[in-house]
Protein backbone atom coordinates (compact mmCIF):
# COMPACT_ATOMS: atom_id res chain seq x y z
CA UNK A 1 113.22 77.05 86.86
CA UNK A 2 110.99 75.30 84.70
CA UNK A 3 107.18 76.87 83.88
CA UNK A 4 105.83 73.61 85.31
CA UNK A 5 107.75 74.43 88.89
CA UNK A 6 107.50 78.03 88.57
CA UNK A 7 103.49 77.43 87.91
CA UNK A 8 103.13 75.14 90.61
CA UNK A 9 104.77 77.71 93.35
CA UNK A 10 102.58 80.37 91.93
CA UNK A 11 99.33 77.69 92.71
CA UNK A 12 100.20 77.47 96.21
CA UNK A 13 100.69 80.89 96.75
CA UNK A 14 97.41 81.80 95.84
CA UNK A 15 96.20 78.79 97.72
CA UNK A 16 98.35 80.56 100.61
CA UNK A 17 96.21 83.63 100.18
CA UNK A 18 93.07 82.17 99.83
CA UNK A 19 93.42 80.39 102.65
CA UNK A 20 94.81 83.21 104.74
CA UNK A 21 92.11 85.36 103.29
CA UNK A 22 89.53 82.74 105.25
CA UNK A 23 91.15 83.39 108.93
CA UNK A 24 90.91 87.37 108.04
CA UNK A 25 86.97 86.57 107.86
CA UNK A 26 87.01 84.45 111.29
CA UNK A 27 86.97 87.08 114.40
CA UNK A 28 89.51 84.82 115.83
CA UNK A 29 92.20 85.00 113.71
CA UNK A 30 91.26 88.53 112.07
CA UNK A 31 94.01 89.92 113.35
CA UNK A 32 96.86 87.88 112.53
CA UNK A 33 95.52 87.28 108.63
CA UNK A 34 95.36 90.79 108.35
CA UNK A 35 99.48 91.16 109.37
CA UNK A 36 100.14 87.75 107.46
CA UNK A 37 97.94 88.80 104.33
CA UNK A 38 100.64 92.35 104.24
CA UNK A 39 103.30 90.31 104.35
CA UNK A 40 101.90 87.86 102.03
CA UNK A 41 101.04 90.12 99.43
CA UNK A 42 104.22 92.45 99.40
CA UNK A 43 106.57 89.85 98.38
CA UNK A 44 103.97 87.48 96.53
CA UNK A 45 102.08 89.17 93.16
CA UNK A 46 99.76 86.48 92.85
CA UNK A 47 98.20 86.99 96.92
CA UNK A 48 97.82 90.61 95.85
CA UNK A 49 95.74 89.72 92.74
CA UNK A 50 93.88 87.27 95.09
CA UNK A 51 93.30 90.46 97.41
CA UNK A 52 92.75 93.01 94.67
CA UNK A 53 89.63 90.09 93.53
CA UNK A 54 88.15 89.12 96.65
CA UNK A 55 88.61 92.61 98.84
CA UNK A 56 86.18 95.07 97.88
CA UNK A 57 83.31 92.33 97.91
CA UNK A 58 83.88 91.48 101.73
CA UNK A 59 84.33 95.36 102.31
CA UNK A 60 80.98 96.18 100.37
CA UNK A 61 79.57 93.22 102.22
CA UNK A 62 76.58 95.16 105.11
CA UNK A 63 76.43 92.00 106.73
CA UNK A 64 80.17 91.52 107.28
CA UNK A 65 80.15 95.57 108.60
CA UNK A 66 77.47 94.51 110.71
CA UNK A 67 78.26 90.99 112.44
CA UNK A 68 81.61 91.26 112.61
CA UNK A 69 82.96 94.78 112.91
CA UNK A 70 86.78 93.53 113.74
CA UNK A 71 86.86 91.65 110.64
CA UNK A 72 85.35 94.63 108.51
CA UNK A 73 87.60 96.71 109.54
CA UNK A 74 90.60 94.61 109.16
CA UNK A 75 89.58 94.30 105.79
CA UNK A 76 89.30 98.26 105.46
CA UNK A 77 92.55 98.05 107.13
CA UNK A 78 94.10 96.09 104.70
CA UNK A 79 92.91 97.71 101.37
CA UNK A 80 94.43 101.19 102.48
CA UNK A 81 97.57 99.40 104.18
CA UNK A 82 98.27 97.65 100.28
CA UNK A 83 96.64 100.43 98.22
CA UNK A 84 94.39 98.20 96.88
CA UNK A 85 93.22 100.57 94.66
CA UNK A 86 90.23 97.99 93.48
CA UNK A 87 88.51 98.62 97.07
CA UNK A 88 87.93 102.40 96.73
CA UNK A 89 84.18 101.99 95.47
CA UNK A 90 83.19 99.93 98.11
CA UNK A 91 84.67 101.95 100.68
CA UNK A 92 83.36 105.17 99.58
CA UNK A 93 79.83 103.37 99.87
CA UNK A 94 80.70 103.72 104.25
CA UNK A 95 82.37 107.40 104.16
CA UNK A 96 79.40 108.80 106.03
CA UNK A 97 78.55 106.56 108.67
CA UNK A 98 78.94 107.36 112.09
CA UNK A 99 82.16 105.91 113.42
CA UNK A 100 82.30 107.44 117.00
CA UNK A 101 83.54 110.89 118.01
CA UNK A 102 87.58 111.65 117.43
CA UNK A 103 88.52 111.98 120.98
CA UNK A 104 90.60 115.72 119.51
CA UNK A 105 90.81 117.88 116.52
CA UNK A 106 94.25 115.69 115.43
CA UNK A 107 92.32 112.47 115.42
CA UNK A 108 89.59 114.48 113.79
CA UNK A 109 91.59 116.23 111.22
CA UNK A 110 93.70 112.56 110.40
CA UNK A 111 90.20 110.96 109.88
CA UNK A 112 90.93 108.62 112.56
CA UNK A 113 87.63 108.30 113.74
CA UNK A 114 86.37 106.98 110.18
CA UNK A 115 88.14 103.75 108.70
CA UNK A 116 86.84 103.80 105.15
CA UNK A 117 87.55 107.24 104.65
CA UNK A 118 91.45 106.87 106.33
CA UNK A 119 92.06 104.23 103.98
CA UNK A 120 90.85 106.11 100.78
CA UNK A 121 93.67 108.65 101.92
CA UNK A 122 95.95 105.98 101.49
CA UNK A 123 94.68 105.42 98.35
CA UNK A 124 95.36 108.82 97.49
CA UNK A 125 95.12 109.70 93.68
CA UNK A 126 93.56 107.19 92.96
CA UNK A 127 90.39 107.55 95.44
CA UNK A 128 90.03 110.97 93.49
CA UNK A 129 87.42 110.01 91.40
CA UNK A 130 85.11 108.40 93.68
CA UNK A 131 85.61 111.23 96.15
CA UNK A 132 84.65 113.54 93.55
CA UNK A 133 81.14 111.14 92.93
CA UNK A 134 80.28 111.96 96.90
CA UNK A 135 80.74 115.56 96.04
CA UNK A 136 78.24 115.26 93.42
CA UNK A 137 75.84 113.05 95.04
CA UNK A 138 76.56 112.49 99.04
CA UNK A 139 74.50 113.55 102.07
CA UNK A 140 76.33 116.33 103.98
CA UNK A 141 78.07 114.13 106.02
CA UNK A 142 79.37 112.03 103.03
CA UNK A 143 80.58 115.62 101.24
CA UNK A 144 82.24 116.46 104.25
CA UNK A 145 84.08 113.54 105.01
CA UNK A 146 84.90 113.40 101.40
CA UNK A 147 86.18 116.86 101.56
CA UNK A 148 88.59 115.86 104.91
CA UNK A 149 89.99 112.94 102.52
CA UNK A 150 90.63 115.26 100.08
CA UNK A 151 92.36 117.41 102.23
CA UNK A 152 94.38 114.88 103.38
CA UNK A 153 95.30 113.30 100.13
CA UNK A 154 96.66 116.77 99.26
CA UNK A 155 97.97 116.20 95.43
CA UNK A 156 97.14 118.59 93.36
CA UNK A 157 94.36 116.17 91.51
CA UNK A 158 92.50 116.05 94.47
CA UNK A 159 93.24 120.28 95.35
CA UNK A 160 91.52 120.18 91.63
CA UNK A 161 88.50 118.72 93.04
CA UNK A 162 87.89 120.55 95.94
CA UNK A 163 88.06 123.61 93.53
CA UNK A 164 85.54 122.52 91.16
CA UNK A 165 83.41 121.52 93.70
CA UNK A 166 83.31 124.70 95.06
CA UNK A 167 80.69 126.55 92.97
CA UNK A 168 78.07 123.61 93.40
CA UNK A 169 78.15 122.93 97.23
CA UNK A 170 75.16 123.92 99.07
CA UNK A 171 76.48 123.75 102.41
CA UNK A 172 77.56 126.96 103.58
CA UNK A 173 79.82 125.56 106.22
CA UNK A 174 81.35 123.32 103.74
CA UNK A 175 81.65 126.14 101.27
CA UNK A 176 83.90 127.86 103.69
CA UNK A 177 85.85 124.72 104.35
CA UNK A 178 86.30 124.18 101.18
CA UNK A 179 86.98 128.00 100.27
CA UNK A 180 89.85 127.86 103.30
CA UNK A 181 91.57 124.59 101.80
CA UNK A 182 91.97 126.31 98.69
CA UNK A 183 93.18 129.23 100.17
CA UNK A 184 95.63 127.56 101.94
CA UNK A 185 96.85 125.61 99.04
CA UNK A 186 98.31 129.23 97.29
């Protein structure tokens, strides 16, 4: 295959994902770019890079979290579904808004009733260092949902956090959390 060809796929693959990536922002067809864009970008390098690029801004976005809630969270959705590790500041930035109540301690414990924070666990390692920044800076209810995706994450980078943590959190019922995870991880 010539570079000319091989260029000129490459083009409309992008073009595929840019386009794609404008139905993911339309409450209409949300849904369906969301399912496309994991196809899309599994099998196509280039309509990850798109994503990687154009992700975290729409996820950072306040007005696309307010206006369209569907279409935020698709987009939350679709940065933990691809690992798009690019997208972890900007959903840190939600970790400690309310999300509605986990309907049990499962749902609750598999962070199901916060989006940004579920995706970060998919994240995994890499969500480690911004975790570690709400541990150091965050409201209570930032720390402790930071602390959950820790938890979850598991690895021992992030069982390395928790631990350092431990000395400088101010909580008391965090503390203990925090002291029990570690505990747990022997």
């Amino acid at each position: 295959m010539s570079v000319i060809i091989w260029l000129g796929i490459s083009l409309q693959k992008s073009r595929g994902a840019a386009r794609i990536f404008g139905q993911l922002q339309e409450a209409e067809t949300s849904d369906h770019a969301k399912d496309e864009l994991v196809n899309l970008a599994v099998t196509n390098p280039d309509a990850r890079r798109y994503l990687e690029a154009h992700l975290p801004q729409l996820i950072a976005d306040e007005k696309a979290l307010h206006s369209n809630n569907s279409v935020w969270i698709n987009a939350v959705h679709l940065a933990g579904d691809l690992q798009i590790d690019e997208a972890a500041p900007s959903l840190v930035r939600w970790i400690g808004l309310e999300w509605g109540e986990p309907s049990d301690m499962s749902r609750y414990g598999a962070m199901e009733d916060n989006p940004p924070g579920q995706a970060l666990v998919k994240l995994g390692d890499q969500a480690v260092p911004v975790l570690k920044d709400v541990l150091d800076h965050g409201s209570i209810k930032e720390r402790t949902n930071a602390v959950r995706a820790l938890f979850l994450i598991g690895s021992e980078h992030a069982k390395r956090a928790l631990t350092e943590h431990l000395k400088d959190e101010s909580d008391p019922q965090l503390r203990k959390t925090i002291e029990g995870i570690a505990r747990e991880s022997k």
